[in-house]
C-alpha atoms as a PDB file:
ATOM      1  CA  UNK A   1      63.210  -7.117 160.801  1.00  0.00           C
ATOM      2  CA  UNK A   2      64.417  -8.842 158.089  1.00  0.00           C
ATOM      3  CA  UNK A   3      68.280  -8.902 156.917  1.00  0.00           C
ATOM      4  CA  UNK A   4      68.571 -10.755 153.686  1.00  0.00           C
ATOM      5  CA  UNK A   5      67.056 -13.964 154.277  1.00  0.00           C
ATOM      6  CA  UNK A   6      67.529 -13.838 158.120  1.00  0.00           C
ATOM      7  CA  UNK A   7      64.232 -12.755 160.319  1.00  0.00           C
ATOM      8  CA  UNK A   8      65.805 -11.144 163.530  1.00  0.00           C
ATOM      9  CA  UNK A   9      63.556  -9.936 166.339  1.00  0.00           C
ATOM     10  CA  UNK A  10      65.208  -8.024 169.473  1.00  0.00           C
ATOM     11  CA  UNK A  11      63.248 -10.292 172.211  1.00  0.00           C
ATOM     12  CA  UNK A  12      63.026  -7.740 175.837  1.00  0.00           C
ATOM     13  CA  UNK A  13      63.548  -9.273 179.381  1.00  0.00           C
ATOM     14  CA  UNK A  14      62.769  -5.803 181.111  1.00  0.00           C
ATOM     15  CA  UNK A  15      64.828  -3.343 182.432  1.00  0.00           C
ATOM     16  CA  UNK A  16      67.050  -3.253 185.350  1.00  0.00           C
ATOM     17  CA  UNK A  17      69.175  -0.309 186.886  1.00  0.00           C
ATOM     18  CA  UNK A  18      72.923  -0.483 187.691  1.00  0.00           C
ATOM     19  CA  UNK A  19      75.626   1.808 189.037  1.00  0.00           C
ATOM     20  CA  UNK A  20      76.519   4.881 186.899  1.00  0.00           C
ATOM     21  CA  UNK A  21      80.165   4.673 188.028  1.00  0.00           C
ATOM     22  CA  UNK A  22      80.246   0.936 186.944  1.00  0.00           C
ATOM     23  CA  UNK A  23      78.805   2.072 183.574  1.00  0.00           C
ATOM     24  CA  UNK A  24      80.802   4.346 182.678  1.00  0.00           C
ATOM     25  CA  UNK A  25      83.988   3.592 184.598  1.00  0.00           C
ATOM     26  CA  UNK A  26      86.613   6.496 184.712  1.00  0.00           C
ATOM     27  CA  UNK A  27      84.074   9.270 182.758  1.00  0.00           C
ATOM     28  CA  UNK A  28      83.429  11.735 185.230  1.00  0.00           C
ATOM     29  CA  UNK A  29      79.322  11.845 185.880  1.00  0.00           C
ATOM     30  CA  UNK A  30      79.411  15.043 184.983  1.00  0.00           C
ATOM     31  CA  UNK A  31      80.035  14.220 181.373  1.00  0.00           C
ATOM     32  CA  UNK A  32      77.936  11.004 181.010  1.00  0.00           C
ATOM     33  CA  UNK A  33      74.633  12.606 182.911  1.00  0.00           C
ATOM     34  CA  UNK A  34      74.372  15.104 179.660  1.00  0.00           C
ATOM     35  CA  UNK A  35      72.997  11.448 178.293  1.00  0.00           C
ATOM     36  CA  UNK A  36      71.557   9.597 180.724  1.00  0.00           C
ATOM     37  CA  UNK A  37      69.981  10.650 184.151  1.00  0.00           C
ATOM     38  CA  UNK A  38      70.563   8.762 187.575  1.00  0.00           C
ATOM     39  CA  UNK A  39      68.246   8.092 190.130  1.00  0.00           C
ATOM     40  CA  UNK A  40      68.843   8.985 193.834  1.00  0.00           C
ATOM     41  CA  UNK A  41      70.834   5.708 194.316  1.00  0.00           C
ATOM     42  CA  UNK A  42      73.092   6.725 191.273  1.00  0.00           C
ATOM     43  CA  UNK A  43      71.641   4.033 189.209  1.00  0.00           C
ATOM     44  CA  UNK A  44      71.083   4.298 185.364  1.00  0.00           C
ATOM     45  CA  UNK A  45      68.319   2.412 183.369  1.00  0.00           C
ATOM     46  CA  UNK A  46      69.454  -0.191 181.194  1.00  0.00           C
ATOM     47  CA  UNK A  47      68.058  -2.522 179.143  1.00  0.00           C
ATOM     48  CA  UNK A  48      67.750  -6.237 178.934  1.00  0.00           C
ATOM     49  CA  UNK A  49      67.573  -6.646 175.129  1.00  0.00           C
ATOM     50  CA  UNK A  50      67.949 -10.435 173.277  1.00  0.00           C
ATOM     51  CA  UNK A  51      67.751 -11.114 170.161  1.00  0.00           C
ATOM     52  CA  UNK A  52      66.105 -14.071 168.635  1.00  0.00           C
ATOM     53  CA  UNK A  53      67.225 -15.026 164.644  1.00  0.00           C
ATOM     54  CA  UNK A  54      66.027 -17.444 162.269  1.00  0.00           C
ATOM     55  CA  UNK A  55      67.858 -18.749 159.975  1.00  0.00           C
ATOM     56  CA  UNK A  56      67.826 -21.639 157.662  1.00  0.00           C
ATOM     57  CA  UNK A  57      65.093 -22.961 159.978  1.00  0.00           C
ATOM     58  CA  UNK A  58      67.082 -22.689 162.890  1.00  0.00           C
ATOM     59  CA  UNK A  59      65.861 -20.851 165.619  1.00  0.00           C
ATOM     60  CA  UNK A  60      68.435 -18.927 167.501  1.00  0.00           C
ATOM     61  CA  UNK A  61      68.222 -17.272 170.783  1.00  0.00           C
ATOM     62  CA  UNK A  62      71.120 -14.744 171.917  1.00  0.00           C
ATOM     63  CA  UNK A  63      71.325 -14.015 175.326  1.00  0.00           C
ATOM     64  CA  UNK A  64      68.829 -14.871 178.081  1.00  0.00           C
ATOM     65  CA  UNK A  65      68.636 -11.526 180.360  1.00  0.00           C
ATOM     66  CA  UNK A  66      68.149 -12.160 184.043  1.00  0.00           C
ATOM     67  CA  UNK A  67      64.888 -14.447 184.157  1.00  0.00           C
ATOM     68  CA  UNK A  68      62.285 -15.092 186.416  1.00  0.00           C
ATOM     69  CA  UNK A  69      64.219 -16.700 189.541  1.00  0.00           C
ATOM     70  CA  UNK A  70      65.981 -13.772 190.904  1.00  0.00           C
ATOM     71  CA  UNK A  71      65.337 -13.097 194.491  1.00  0.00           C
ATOM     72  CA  UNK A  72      63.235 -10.238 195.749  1.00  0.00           C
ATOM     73  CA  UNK A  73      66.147  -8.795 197.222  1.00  0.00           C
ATOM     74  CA  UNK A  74      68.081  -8.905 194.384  1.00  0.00           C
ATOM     75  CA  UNK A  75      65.030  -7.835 192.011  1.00  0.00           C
ATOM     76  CA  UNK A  76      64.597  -4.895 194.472  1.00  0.00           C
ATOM     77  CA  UNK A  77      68.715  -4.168 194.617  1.00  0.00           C
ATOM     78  CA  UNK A  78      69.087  -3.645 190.306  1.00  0.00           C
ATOM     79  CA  UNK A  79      65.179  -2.364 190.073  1.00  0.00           C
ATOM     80  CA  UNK A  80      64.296  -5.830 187.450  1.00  0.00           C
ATOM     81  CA  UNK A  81      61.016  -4.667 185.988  1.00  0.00           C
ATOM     82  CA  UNK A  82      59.711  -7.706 183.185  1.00  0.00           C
ATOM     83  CA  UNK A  83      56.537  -7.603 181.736  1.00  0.00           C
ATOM     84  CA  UNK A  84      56.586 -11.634 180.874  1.00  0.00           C
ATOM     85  CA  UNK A  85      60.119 -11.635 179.860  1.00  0.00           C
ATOM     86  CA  UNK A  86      62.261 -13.253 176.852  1.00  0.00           C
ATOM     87  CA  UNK A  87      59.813 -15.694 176.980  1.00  0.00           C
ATOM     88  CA  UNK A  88      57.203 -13.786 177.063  1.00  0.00           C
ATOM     89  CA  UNK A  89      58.244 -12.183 174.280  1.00  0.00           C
ATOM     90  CA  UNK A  90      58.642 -15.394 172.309  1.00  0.00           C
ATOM     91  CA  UNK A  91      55.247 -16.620 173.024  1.00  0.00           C
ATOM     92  CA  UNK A  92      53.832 -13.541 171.648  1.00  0.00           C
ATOM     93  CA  UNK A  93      56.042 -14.421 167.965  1.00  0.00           C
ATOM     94  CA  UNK A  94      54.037 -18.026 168.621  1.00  0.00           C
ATOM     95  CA  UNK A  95      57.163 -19.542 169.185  1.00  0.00           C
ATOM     96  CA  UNK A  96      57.771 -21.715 172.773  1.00  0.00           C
ATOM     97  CA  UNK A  97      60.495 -22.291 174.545  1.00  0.00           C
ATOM     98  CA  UNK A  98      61.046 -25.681 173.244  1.00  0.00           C
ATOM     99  CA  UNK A  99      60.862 -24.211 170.078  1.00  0.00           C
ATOM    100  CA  UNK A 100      64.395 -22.538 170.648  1.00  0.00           C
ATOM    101  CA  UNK A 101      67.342 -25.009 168.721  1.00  0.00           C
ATOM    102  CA  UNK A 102      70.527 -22.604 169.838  1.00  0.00           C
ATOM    103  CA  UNK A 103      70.748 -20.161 172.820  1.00  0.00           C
ATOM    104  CA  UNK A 104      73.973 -18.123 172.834  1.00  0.00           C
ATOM    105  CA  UNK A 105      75.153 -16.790 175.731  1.00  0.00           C
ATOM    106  CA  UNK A 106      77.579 -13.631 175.004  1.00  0.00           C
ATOM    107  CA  UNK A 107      79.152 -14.356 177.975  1.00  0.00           C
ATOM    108  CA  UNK A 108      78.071 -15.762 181.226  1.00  0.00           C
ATOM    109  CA  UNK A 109      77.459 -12.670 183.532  1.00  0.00           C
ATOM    110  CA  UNK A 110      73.825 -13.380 185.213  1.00  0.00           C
ATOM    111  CA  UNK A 111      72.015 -10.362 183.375  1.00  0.00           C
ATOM    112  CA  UNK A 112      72.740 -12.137 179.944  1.00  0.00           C
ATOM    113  CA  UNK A 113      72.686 -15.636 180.753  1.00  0.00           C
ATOM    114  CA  UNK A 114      69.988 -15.700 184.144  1.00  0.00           C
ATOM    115  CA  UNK A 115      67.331 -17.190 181.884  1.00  0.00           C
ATOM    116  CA  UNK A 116      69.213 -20.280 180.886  1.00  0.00           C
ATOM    117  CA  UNK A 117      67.260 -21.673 183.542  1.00  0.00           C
ATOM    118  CA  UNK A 118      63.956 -21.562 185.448  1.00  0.00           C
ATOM    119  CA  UNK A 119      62.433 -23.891 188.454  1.00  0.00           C
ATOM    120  CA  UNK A 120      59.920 -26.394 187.289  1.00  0.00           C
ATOM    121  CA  UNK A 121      58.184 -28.464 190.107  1.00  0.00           C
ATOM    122  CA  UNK A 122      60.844 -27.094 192.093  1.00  0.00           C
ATOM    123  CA  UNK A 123      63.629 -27.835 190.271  1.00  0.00           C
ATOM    124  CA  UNK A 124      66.191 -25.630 188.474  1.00  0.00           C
ATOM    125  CA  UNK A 125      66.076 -26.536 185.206  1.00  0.00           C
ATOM    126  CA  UNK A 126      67.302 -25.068 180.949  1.00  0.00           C
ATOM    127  CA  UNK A 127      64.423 -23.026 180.198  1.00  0.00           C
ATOM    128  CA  UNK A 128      64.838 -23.874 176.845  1.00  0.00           C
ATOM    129  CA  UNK A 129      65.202 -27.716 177.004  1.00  0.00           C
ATOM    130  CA  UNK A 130      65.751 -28.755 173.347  1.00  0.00           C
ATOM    131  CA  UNK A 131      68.421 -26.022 172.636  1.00  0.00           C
ATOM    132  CA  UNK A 132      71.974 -26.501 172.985  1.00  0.00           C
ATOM    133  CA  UNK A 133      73.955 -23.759 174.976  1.00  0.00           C
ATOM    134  CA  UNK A 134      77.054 -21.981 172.570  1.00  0.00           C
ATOM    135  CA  UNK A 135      79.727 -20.308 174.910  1.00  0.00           C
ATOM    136  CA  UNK A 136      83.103 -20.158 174.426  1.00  0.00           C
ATOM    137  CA  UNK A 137      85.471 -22.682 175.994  1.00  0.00           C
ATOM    138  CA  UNK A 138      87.308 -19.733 178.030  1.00  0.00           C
ATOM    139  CA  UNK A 139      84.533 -18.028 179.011  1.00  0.00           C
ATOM    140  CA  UNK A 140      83.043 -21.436 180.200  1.00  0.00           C
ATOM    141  CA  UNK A 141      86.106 -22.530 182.064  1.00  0.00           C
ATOM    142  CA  UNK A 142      86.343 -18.916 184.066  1.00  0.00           C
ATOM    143  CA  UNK A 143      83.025 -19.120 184.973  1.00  0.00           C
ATOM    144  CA  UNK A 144      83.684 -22.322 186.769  1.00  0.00           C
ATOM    145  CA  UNK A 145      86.342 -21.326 188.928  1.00  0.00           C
ATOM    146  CA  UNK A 146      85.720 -17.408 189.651  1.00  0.00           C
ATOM    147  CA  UNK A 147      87.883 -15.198 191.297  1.00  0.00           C
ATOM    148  CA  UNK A 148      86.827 -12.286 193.902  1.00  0.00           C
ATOM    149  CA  UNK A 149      85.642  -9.921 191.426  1.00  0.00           C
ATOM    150  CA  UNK A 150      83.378 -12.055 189.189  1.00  0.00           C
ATOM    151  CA  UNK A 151      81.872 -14.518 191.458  1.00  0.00           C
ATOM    152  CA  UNK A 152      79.134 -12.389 192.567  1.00  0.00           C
ATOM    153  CA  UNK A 153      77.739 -12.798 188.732  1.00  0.00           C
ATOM    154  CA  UNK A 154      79.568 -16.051 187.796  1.00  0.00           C
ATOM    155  CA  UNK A 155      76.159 -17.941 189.381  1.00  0.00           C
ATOM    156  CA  UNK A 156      76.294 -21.929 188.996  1.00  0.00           C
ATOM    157  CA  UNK A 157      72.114 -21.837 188.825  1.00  0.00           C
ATOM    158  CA  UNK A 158      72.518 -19.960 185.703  1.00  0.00           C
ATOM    159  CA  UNK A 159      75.166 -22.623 183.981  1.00  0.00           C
ATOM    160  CA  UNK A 160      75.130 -26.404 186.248  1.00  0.00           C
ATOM    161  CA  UNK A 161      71.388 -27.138 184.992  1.00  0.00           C
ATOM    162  CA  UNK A 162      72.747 -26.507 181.001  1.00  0.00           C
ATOM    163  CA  UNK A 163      76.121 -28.825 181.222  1.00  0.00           C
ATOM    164  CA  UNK A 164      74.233 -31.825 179.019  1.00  0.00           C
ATOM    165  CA  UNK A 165      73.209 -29.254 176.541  1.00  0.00           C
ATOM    166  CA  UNK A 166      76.346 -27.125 176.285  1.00  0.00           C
ATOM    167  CA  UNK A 167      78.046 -26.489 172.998  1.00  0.00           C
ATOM    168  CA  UNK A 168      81.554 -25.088 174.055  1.00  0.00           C
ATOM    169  CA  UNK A 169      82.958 -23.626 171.170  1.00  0.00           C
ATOM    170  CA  UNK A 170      87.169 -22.611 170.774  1.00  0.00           C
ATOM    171  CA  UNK A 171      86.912 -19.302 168.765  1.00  0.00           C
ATOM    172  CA  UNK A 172      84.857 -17.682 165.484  1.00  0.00           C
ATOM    173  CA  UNK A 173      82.494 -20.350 165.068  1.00  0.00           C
ATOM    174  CA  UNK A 174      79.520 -20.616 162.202  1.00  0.00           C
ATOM    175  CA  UNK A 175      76.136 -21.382 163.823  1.00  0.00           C
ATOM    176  CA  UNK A 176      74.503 -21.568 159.845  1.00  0.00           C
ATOM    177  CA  UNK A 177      75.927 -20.000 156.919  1.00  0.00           C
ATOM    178  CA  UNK A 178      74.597 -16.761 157.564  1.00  0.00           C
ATOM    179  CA  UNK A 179      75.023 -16.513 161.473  1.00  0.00           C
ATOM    180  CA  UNK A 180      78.324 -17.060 162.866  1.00  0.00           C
ATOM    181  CA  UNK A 181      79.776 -16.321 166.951  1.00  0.00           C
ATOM    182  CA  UNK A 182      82.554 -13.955 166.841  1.00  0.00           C
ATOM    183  CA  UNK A 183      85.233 -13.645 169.724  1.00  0.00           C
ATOM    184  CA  UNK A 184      84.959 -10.031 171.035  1.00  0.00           C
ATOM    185  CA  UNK A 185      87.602 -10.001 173.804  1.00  0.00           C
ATOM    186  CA  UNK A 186      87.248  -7.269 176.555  1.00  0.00           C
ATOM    187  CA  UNK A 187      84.601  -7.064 178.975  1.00  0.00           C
ATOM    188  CA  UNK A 188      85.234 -10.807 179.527  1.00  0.00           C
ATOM    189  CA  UNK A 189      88.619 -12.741 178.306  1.00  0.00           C
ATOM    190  CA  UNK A 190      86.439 -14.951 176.014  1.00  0.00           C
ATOM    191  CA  UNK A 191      83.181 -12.697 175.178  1.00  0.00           C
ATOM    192  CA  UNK A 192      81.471 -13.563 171.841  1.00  0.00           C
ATOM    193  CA  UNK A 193      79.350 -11.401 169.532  1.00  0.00           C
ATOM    194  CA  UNK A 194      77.238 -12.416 166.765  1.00  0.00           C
ATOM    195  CA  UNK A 195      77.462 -11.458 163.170  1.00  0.00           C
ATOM    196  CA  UNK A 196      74.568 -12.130 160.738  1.00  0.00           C
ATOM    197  CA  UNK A 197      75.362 -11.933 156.673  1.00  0.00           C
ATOM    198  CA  UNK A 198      72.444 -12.396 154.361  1.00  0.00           C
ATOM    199  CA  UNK A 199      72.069 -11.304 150.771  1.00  0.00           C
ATOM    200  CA  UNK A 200      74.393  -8.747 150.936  1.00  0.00           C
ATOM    201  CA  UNK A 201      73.073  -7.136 154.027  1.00  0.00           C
ATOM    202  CA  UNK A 202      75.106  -7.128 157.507  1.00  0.00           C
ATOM    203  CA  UNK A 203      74.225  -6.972 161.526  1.00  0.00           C
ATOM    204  CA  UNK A 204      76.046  -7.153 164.541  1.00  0.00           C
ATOM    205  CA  UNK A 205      74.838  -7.809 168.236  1.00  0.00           C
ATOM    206  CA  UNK A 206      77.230  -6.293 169.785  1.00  0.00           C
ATOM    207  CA  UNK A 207      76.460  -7.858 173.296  1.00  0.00           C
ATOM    208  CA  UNK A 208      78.932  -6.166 175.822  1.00  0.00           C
ATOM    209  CA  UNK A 209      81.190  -4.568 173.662  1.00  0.00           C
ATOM    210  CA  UNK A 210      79.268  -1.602 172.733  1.00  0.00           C
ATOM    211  CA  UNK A 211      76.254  -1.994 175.309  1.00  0.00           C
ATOM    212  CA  UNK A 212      74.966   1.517 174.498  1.00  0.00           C
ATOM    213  CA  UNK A 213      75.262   3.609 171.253  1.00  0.00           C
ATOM    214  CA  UNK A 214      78.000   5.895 173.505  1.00  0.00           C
ATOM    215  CA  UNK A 215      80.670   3.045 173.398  1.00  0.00           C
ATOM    216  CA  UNK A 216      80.603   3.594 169.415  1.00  0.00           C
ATOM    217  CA  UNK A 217      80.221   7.324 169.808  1.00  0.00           C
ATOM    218  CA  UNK A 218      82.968   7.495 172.422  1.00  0.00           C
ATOM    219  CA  UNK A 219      85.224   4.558 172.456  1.00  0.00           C
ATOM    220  CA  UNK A 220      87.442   5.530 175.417  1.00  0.00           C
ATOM    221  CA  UNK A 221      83.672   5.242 177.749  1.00  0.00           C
ATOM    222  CA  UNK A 222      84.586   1.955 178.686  1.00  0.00           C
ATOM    223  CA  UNK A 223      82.550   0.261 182.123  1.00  0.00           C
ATOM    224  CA  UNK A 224      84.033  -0.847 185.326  1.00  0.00           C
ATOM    225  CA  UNK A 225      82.794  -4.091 184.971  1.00  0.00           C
ATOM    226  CA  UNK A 226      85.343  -4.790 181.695  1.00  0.00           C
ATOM    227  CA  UNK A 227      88.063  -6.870 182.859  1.00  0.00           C
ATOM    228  CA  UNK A 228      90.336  -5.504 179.987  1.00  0.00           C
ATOM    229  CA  UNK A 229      89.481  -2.199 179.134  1.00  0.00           C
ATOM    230  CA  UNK A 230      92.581  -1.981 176.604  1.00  0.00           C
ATOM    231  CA  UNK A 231      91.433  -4.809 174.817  1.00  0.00           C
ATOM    232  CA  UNK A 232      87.443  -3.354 174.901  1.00  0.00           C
ATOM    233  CA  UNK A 233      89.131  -0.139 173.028  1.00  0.00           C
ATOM    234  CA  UNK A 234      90.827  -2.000 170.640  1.00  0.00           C
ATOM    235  CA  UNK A 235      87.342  -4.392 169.629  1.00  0.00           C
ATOM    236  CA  UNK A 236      85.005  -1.379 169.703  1.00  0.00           C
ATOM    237  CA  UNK A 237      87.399  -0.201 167.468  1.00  0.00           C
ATOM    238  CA  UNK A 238      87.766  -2.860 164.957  1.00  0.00           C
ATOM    239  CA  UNK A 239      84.204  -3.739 164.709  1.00  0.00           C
ATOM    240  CA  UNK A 240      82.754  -0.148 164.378  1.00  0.00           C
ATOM    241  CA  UNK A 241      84.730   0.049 161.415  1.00  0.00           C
ATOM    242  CA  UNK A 242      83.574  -3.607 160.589  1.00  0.00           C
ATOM    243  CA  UNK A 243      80.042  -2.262 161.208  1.00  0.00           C
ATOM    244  CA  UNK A 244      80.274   0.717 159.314  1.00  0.00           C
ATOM    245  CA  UNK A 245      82.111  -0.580 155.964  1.00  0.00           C
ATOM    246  CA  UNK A 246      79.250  -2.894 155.973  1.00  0.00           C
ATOM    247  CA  UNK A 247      76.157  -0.619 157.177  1.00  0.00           C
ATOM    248  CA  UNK A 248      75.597  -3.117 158.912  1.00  0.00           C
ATOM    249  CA  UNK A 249      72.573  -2.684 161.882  1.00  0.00           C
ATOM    250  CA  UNK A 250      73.946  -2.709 165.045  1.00  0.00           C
ATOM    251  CA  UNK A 251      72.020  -3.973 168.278  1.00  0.00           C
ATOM    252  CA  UNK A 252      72.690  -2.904 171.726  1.00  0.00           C
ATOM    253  CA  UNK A 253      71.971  -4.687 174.245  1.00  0.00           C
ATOM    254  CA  UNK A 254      71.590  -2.237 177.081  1.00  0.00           C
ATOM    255  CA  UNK A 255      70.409   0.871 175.594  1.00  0.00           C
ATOM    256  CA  UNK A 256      66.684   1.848 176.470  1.00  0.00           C
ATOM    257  CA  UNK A 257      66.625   4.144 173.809  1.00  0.00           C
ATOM    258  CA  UNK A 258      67.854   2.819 170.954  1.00  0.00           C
ATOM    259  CA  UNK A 259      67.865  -1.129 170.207  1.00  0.00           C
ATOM    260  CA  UNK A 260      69.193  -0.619 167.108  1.00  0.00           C
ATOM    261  CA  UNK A 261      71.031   1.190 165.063  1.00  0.00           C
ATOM    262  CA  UNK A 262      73.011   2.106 162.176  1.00  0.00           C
ATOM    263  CA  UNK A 263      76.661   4.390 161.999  1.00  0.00           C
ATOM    264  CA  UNK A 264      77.131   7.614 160.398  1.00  0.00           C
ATOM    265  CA  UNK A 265      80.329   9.504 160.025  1.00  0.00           C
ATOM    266  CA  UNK A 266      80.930  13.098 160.288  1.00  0.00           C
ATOM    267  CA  UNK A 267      84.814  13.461 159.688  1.00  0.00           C
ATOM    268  CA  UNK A 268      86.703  11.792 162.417  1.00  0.00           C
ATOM    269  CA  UNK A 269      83.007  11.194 164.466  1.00  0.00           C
ATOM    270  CA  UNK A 270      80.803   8.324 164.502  1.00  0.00           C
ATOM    271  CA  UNK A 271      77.322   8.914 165.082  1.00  0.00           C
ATOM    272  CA  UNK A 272      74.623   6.320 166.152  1.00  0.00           C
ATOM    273  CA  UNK A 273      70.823   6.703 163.997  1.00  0.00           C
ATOM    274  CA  UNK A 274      67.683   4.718 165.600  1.00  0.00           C
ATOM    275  CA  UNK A 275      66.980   2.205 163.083  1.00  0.00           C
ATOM    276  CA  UNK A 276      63.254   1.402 164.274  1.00  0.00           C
ATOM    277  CA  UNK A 277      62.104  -2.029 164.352  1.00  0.00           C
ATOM    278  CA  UNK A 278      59.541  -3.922 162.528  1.00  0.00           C
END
């Protein structure tokens, strides 16, 4: 898919199931299972959906999805199915993993940042070894010292084998003149998504601000998993309108239906269209 000048490909690490209740926080299941089905441990499918850009020769990776070193148990526990993974994925554009020159981590929960790193000859290691790693500062920082709620996804083999590559970045920051992080406060204190602006022509990975098309559709469905759901209402907010005034496509990074997608309003609605890829 092209926008402007900027090739952007949405790269798949699988899919993986998690708690309906966690998805969809305080929405009774009543509501949200007109839309998506559970299975009989009341998980929902979700996808694992990065995106790699180029842009101005710079290859760009954003987000990492779970990777290849989970345990069995754990693979077992969310239902991880890859079929080769993000890098995988890459290999099949021709492009390796030392091809990569930016990975940019949304945040640092381990389904969007587990592939930083993979074992090689036993060791833990960046999978992508001549990229640096963007993050924000905060979200950095918090990761480092979690608390009771976030540790269980706060994992140092996902971030200690990255530290001499990291790029910590302290707000909006350009990555080229056409790509630039965003701070998208919400599901994390310091979450970042990424805008791309090329030749008049406008897309947003939303990352975990509006994982499926339903958090543009319905702003109050916020997860369980956001640490400040006011705040998530107030960003879906702002950048659906951002994402609409510029028709911009919109990525989702969790929905197994639609990957992307463009806004259309019916009087006070917002609706979600497929945009299919190429």
């Amino acid at each position: 898919m092209r926008i402007g000048d900027v090739v952007v490909h949405v790269v798949s690490d699988g899919e993986f199931r998690s708690d309906g209740g966690g998805v969809f926080g305080l929405v009774p299941r009543v509501l949200w299972e007109r839309y998506m089905q559970a299975d009989s441990l009341h998980r929902v499918p979700l996808a694992l959906n990065c995106l790699l850009i180029v842009s101005q020769g710079r290859r760009i990776l954003v987000d990492t999805g779970y990777g290849a070193k989970l345990p069995a148990e754990r693979i077992e526990q969310c239902g991880l199915k890859r079929d080769g993974g993000v890098v995988g994925e890459l290999a099949r554009l021709g492009i390796g993993p030392d091809d990569i020159d930016v990975v940019v981590n949304t945040h640092l929960h381990s389904d969007h940042c587990g592939g930083n790193t993979l074992f090689r000859d036993g060791v833990l290691r960046p999978t992508y070894p001549n990229a640096e790693y963007w993050v924000q500062r905060i979200e950095w920082e918090e990761a480092q010292s979690p608390n009771e709620r976030t540790r269980a996804t706060y994992l140092p083999e996902n971030l200690t084998p990255v530290e001499e590559q990291l790029h910590l970045l302290d707000g909006d920051t350009p990555v080229t003149s056409e790509v630039r992080c965003v701070v998208s406060r919400g599901h994390t204190h310091a979450h970042q998504s990424v805008i791309v602006e090329s030749q008049g022509q406008h897309a947003i990975y939303m990352g975990e601000v509006a994982p499926l098309t339903m958090g543009l559709e319905r702003l109050a469905w916020i997860a369980a998993f956001d640490v400040e759901p006011l705040e998530s209402l107030e960003t879906r907010r702002r950048l659906r309108e951002w994402a609409f005034d510029h028709d911009a496509i919109v990525f989702f990074n969790h929905d197994v239906r639609c990957a992307a997608g463009r806004l259309r309003r019916e009087g006070k609605r917002y609706h979600v269209d497929v945009v299919a890829l190429d």
